[in-house]
Protein backbone atom coordinates (compact mmCIF):
# COMPACT_ATOMS: atom_id res chain seq x y z
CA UNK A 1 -7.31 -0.77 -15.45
CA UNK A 2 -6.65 1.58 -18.30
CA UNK A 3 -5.50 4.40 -16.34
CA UNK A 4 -3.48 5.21 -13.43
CA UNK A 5 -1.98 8.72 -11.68
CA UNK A 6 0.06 8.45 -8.55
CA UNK A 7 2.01 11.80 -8.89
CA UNK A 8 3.76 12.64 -5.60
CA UNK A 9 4.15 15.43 -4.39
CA UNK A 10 6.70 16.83 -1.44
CA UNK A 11 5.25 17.84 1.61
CA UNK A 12 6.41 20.01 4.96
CA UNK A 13 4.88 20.25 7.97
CA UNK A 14 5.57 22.53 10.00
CA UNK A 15 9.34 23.04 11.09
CA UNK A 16 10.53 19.72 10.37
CA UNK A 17 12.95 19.52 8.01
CA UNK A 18 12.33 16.90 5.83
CA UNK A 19 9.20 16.56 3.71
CA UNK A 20 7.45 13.27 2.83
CA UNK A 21 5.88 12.59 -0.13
CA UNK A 22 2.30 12.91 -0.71
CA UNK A 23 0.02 11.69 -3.17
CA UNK A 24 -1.02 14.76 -4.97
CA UNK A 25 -4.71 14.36 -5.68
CA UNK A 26 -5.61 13.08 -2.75
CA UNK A 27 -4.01 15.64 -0.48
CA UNK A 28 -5.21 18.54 -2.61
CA UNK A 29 -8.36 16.67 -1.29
CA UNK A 30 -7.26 16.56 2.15
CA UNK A 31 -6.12 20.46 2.39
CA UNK A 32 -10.00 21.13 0.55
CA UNK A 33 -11.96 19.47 3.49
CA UNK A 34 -8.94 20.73 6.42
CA UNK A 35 -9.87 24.40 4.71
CA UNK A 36 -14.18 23.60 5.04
CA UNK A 37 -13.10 22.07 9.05
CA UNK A 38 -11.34 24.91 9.85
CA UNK A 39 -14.39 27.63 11.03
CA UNK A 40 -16.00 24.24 12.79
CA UNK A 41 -12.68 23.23 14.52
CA UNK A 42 -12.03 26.39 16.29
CA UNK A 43 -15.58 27.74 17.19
CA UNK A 44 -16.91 24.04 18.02
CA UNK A 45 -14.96 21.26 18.54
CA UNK A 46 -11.34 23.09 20.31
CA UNK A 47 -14.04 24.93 23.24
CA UNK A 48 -15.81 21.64 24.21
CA UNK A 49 -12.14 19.45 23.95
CA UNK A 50 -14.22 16.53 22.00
CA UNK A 51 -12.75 13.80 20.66
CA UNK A 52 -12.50 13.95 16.74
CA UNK A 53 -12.79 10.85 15.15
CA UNK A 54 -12.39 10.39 11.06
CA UNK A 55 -13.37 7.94 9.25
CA UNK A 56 -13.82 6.72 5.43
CA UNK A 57 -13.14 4.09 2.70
CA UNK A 58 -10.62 3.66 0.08
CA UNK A 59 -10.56 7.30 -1.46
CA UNK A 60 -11.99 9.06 1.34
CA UNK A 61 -10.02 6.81 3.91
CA UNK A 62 -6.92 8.48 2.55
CA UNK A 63 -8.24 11.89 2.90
CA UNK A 64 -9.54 11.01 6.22
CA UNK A 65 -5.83 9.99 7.13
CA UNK A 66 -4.34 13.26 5.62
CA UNK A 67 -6.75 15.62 7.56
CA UNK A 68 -5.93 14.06 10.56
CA UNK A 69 -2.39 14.67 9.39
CA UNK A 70 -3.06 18.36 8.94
CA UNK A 71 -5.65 18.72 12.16
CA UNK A 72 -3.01 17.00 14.23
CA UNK A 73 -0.16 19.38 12.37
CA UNK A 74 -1.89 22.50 13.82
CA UNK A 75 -3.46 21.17 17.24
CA UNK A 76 -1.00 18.73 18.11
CA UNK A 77 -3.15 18.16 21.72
CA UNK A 78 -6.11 17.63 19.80
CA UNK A 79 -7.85 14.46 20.80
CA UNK A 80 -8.03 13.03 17.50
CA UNK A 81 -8.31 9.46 16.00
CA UNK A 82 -8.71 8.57 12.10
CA UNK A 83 -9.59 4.94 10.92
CA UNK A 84 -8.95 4.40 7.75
CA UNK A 85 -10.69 1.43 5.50
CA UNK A 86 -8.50 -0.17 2.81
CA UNK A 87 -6.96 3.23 2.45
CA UNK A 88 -4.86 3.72 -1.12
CA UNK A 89 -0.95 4.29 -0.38
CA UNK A 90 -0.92 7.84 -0.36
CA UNK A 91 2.16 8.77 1.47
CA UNK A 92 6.03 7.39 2.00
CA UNK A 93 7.23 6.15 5.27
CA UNK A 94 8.57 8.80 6.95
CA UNK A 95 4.47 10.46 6.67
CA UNK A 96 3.37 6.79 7.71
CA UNK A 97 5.71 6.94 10.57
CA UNK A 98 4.45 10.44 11.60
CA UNK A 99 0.92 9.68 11.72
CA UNK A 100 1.00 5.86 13.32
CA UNK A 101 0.28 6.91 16.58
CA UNK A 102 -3.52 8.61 15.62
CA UNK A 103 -4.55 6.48 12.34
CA UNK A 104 -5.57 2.97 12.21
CA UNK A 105 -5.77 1.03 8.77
CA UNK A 106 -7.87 -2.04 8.24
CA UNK A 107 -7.31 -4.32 4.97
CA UNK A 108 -8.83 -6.79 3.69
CA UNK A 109 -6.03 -9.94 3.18
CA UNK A 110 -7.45 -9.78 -0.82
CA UNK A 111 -7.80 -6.04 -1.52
CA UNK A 112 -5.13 -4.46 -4.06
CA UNK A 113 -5.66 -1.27 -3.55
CA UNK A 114 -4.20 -0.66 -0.53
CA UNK A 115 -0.81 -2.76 -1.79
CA UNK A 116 -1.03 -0.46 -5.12
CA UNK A 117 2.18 1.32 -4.22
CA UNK A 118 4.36 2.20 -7.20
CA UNK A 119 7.42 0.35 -5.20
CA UNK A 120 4.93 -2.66 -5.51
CA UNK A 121 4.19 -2.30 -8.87
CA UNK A 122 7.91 -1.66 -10.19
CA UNK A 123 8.06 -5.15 -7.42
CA UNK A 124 5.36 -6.76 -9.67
CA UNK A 125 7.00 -5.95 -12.88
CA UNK A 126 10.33 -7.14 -11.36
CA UNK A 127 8.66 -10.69 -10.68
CA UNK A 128 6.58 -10.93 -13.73
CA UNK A 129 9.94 -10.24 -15.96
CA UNK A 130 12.32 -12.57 -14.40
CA UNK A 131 9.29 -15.51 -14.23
CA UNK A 132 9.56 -14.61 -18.30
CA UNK A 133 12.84 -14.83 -18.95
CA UNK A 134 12.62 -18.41 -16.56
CA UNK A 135 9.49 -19.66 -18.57
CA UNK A 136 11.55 -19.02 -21.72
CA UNK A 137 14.69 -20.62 -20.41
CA UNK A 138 13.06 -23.22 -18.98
CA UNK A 139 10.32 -24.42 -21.46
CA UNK A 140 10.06 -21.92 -24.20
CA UNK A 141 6.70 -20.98 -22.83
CA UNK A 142 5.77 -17.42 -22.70
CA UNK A 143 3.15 -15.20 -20.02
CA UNK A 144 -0.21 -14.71 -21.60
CA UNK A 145 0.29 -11.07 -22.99
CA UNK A 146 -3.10 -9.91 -21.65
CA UNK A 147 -3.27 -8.65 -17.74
CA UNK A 148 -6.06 -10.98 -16.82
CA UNK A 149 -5.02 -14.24 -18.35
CA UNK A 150 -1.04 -13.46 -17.37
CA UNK A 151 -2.84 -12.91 -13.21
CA UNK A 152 -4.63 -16.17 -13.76
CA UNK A 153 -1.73 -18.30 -14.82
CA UNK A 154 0.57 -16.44 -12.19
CA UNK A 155 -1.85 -17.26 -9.31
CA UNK A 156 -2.24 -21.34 -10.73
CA UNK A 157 1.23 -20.97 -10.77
CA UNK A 158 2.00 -20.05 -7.32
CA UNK A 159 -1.31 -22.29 -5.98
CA UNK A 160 0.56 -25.68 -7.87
CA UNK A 161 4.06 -24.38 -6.00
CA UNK A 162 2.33 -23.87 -2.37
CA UNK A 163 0.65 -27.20 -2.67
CA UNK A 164 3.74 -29.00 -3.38
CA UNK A 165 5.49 -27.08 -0.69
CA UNK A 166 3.29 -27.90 1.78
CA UNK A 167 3.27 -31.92 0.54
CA UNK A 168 6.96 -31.71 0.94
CA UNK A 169 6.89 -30.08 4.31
CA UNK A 170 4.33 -33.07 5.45
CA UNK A 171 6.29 -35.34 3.67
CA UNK A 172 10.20 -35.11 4.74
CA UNK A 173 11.53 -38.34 2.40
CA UNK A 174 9.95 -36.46 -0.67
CA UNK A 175 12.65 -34.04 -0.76
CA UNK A 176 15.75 -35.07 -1.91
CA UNK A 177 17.41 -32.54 -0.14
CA UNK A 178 18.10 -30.34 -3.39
CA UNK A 179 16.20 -26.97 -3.78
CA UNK A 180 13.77 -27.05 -6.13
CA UNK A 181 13.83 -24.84 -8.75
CA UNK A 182 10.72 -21.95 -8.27
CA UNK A 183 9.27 -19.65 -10.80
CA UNK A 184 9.28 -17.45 -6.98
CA UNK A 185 11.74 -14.72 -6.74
CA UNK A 186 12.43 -14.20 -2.97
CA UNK A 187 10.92 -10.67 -1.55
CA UNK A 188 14.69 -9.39 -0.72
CA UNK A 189 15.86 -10.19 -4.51
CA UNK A 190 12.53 -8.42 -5.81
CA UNK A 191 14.00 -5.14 -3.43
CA UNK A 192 17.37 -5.30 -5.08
CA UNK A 193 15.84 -5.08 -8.51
């Protein structure tokens, strides 16, 4: 990854009052294709009442999700359904909220994009500081300075702390009863950073 752009943008629908934030590229996307449906949805699809159903993967599953967004904006009755595949995060919660009745994500368990978020990343950067400043504390060590080798040892890392975890959960007179001391920050600390 050399190069990233995740400029959002606000955006209001209709008469509600408070606008979520968009993704810019990809809904300049979305308003592109909504603008080409437009003709089709009123002289074909609106007469016969069929059910619309969007679809796409990663780039185009986020566009599918914001037409649906913008279809369901001006034909709120519109039998519509979008399912998205490992969609990027293209929208805050409050557009999430609005649209979780009529699109359905799947993700794989492994697949970053979808988790790309920039509250992840700042998250990320959060957790790969602090385990820095704890490696140094602790042992003088320092994080591999390159992204791949730094992911590598992070991931060993957190493998070496779930396996002894899990031999201390099987194993109840292993623990002494003290908490261990973890390179993990816990998800609610990684929020308040």
């Amino acid at each position: 990854l050399t190069d990233a752009c995740a400029a959002p943008i606000p955006v209001t629908l209709g008469e509600e009052k408070d606008a979520m934030h968009c993704h810019e590229g990809i809904w300049l996307s979305s308003q592109r294709l909504y603008r080409d449906l437009y003709e089709l949805m009123q002289e074909w699809i609106l007469p016969t009442q069929y059910k619309v159903i969007l679809t796409g993967h990663s780039l185009g599953a986020g566009v599918a999700s914001l037409v649906g967004l913008l279809l369901k904006q001006k034909w709120p009755s519109l039998p519509l359904h979008v399912y998205a595949f490992a969609p990027p995060p293209m929208v805050d919660r409050y557009g999430s909220l609005s649209c979780q009745d009529y699109v359905t994500t799947v993700v794989n368990q492994w697949d970053i994009i979808p988790r790309a978020s920039l509250s992840n990343v700042q998250a990320l950067l959060a957790y790969l500081q602090s385990l820095q400043e704890q490696m140094e504390r602790d042992s003088g060590e320092t994080l591999p300075t390159d992204l791949l080798n730094a992911s590598k040892y992070v991931v060993q890392l957190l493998a070496q702390q779930t396996r002894k975890k899990k031999k201390n959960d099987n194993n109840p007179s292993a623990s002494s009863g003290k908490a261990s001391s973890s390179f993990l920050l816990d998800v609610e600390e990684i929020a308040r950073a």
